[in-house]
C-alpha atoms as a PDB file:
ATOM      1  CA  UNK A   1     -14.569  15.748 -11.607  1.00  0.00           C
ATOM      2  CA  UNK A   2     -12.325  17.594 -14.071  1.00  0.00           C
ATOM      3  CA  UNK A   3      -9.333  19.723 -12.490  1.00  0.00           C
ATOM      4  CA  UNK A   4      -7.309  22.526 -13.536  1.00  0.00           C
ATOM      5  CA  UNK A   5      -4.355  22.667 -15.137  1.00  0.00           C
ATOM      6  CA  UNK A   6      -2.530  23.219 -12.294  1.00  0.00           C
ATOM      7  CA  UNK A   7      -4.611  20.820  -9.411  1.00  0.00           C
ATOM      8  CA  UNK A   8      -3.274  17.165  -8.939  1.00  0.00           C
ATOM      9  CA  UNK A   9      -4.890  14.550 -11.112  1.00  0.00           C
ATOM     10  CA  UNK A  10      -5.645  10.669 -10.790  1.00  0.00           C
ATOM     11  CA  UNK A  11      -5.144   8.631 -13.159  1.00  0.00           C
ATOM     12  CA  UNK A  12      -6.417   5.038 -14.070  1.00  0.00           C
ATOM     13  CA  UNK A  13      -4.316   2.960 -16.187  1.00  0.00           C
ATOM     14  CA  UNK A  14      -5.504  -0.159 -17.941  1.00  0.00           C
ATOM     15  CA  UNK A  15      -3.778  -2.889 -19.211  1.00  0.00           C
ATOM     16  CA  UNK A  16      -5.969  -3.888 -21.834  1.00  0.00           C
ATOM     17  CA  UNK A  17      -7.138  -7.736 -22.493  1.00  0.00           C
ATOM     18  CA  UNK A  18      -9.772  -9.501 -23.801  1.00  0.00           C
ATOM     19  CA  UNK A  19     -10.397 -11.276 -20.458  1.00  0.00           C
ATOM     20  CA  UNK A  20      -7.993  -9.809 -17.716  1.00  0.00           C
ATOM     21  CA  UNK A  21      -7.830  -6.313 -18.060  1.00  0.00           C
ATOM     22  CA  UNK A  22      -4.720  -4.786 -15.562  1.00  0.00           C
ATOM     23  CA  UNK A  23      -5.695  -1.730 -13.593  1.00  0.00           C
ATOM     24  CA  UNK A  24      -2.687   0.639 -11.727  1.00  0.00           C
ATOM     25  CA  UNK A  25      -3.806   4.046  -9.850  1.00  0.00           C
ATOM     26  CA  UNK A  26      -1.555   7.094  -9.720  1.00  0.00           C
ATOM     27  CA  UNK A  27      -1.189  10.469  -8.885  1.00  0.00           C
ATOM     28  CA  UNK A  28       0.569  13.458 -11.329  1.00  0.00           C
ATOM     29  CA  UNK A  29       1.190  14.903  -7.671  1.00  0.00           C
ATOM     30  CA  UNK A  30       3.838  12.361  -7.093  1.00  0.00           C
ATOM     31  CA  UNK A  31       4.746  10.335 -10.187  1.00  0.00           C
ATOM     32  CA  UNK A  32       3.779   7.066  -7.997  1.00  0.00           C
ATOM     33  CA  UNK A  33       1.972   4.518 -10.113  1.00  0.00           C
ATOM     34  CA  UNK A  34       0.818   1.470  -7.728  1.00  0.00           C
ATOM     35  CA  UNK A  35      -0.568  -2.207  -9.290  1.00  0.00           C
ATOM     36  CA  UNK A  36      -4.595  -1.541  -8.367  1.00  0.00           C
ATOM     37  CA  UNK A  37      -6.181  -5.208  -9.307  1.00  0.00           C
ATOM     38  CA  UNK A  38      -7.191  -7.082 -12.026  1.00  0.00           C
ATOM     39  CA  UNK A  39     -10.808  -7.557 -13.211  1.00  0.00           C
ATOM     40  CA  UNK A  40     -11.783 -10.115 -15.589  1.00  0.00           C
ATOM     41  CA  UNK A  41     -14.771  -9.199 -18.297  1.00  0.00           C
ATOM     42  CA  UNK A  42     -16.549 -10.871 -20.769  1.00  0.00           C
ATOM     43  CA  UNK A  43     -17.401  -8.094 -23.458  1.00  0.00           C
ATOM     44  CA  UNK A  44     -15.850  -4.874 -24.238  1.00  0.00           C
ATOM     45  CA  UNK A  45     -19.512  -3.134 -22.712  1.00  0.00           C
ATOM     46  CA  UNK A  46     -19.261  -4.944 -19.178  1.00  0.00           C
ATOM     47  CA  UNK A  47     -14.903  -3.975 -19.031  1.00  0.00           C
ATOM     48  CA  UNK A  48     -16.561  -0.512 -19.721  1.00  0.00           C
ATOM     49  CA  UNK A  49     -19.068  -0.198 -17.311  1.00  0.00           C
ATOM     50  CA  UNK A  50     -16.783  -1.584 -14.837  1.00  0.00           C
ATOM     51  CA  UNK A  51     -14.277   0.695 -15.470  1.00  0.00           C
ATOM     52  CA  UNK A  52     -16.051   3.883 -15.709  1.00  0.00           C
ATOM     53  CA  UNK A  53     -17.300   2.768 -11.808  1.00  0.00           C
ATOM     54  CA  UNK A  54     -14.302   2.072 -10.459  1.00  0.00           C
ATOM     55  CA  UNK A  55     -13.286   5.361 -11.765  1.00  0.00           C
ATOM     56  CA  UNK A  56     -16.145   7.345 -10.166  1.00  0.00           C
ATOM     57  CA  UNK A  57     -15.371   5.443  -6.930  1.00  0.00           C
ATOM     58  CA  UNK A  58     -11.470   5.778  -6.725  1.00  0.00           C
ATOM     59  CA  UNK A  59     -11.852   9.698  -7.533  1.00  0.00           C
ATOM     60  CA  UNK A  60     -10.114   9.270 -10.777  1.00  0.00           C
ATOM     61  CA  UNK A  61      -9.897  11.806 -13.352  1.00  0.00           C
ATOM     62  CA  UNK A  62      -8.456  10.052 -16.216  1.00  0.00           C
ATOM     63  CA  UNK A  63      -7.750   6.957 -17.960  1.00  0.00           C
ATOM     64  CA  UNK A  64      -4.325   6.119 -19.199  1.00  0.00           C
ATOM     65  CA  UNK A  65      -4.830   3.268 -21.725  1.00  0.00           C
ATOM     66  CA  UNK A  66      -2.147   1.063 -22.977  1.00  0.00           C
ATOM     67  CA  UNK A  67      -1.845   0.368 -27.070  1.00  0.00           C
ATOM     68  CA  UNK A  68       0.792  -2.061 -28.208  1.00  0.00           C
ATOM     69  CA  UNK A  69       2.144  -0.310 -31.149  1.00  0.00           C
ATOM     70  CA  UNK A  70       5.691  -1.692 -31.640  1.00  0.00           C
ATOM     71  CA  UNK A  71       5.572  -4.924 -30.221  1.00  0.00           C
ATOM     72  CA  UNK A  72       5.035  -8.827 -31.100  1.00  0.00           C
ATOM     73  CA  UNK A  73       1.193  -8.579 -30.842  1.00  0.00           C
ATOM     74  CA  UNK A  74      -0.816  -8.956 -33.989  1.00  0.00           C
ATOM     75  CA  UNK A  75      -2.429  -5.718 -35.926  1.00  0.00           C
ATOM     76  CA  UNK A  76      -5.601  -7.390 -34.875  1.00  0.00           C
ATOM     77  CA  UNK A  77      -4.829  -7.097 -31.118  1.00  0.00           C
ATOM     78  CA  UNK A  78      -3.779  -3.460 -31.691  1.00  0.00           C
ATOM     79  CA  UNK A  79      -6.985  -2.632 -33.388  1.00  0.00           C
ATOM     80  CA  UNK A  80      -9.225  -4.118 -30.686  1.00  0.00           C
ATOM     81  CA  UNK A  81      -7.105  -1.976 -28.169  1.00  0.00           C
ATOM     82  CA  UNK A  82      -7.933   1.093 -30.301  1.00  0.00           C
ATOM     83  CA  UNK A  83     -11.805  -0.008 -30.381  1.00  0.00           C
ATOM     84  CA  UNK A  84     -11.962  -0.824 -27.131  1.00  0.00           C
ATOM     85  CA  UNK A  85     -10.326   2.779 -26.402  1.00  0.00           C
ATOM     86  CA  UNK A  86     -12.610   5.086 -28.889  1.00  0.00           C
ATOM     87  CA  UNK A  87     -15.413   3.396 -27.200  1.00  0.00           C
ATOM     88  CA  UNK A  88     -14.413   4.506 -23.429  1.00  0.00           C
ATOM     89  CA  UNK A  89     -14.006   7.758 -24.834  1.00  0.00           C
ATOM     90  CA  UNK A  90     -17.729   7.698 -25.900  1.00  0.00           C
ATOM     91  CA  UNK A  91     -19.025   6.124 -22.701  1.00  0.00           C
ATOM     92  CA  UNK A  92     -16.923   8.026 -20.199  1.00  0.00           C
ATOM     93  CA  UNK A  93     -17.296  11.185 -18.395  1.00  0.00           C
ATOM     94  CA  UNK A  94     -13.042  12.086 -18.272  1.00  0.00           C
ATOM     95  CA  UNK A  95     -10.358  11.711 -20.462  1.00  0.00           C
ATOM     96  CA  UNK A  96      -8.968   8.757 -22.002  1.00  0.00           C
ATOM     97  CA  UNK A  97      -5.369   8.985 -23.036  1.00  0.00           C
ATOM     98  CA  UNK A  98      -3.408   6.207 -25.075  1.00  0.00           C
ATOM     99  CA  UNK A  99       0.580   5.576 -24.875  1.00  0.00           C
ATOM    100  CA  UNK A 100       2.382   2.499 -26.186  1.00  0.00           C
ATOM    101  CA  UNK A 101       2.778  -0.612 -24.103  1.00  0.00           C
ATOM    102  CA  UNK A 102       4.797  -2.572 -26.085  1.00  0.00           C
ATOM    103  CA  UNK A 103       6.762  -5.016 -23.912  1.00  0.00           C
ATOM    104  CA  UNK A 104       5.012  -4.316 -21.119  1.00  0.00           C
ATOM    105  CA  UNK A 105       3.555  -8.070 -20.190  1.00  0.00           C
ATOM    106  CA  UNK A 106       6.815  -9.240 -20.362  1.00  0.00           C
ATOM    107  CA  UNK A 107       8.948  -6.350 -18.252  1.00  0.00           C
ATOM    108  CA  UNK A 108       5.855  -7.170 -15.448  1.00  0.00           C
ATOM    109  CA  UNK A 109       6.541 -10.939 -15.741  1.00  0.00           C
ATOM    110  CA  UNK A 110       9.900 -10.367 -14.930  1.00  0.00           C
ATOM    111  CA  UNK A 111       9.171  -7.589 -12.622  1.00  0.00           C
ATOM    112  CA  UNK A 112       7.338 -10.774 -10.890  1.00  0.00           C
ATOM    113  CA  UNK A 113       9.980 -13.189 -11.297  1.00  0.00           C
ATOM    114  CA  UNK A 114      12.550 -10.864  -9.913  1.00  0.00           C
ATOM    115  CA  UNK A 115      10.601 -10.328  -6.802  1.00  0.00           C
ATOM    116  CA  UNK A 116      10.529 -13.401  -5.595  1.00  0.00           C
ATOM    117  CA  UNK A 117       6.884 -13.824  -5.560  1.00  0.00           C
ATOM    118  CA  UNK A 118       3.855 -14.492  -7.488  1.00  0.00           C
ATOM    119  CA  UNK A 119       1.920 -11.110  -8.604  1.00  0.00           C
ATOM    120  CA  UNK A 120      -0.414  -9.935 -10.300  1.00  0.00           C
ATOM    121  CA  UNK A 121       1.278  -9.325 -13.979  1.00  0.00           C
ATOM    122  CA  UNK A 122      -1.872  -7.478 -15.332  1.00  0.00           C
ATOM    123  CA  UNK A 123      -2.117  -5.204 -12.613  1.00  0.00           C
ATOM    124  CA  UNK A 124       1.947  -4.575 -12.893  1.00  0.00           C
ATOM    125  CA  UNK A 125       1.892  -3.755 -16.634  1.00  0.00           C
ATOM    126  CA  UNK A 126      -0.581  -1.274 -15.896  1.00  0.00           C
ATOM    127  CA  UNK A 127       1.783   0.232 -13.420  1.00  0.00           C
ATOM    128  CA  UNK A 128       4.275   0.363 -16.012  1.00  0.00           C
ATOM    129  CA  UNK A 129       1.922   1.436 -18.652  1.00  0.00           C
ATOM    130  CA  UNK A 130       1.076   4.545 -15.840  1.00  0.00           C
ATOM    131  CA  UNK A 131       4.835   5.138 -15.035  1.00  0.00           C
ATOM    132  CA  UNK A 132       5.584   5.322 -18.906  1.00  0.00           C
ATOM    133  CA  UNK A 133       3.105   8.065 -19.259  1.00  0.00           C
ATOM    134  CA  UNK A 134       4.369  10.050 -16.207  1.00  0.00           C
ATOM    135  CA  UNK A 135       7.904  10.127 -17.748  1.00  0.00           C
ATOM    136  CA  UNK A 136       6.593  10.934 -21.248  1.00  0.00           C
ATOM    137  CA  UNK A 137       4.288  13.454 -19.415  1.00  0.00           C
ATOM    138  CA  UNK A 138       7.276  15.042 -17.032  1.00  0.00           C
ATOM    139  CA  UNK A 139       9.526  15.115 -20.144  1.00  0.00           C
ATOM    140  CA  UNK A 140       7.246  17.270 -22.313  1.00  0.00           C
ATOM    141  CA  UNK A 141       6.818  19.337 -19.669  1.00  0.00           C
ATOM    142  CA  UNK A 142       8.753  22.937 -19.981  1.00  0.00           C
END
């Protein structure tokens, strides 16, 4: 369900991969972005459908799709990320916004190594990908 301007939204960010696609949840209400999980696909179609019903289940009204723009991945990874983008547009019911995620495999593999413990790096460069947009959100924001 769409909301108004001024009503909370959840967002869905994905960490985009040919196999392992990262998934984070957040709210605009409260700037949190949290790692969600990782799901593994084997086409572009099933990552699709999968994520358009995890977002009808989780109540989330938009996607928040990483694109490495500026970063050591290869213009052919970048344009997959824009297919695979243009075609969740087409196939889902909300929004799907893009921001850059350059770097952000590596700031989650640290983010890992710094904690201690073994984590889920896809689902942690999502959460960066989904904190990134809240501060480039909050920013433009009057």
């Amino acid at each position: 369900m769409r909301r108004g301007f001024d009503q909370c939204m959840n967002y869905l960010a994905v960490d985009y991969g040919e196999k392992n696609i990262g998934l984070a949840i957040g709210s605009d209400e409260t700037k949190l972005a949290l790692p969600f999980t990782t799901i593994r696909c084997d086409t572009p179609e099933e990552a699709i459908q999968r994520l358009c019903e995890i977002s009808v289940k989780e109540g989330v009204d938009a996607f928040v799709l990483g694109i490495p723009l500026h970063s050591s991945h290869s213009q052919d990874q970048k344009n997959k990320t824009e297919g695979f983008a243009n075609a969740l547009r087409a196939a889902a019911s909300i929004p799907v916004y893009t921001i850059d995620e350059s770097f952000t495999s590596k700031q989650a593999a640290r983010h890992v190594v710094e904690a201690g413990s073994i984590g889920d790096e896809h689902a942690i460069a999502a959460m960066l990908i989904l904190e990134g947009f809240f501060l480039q959100k909050h920013s433009a924001s009057p």
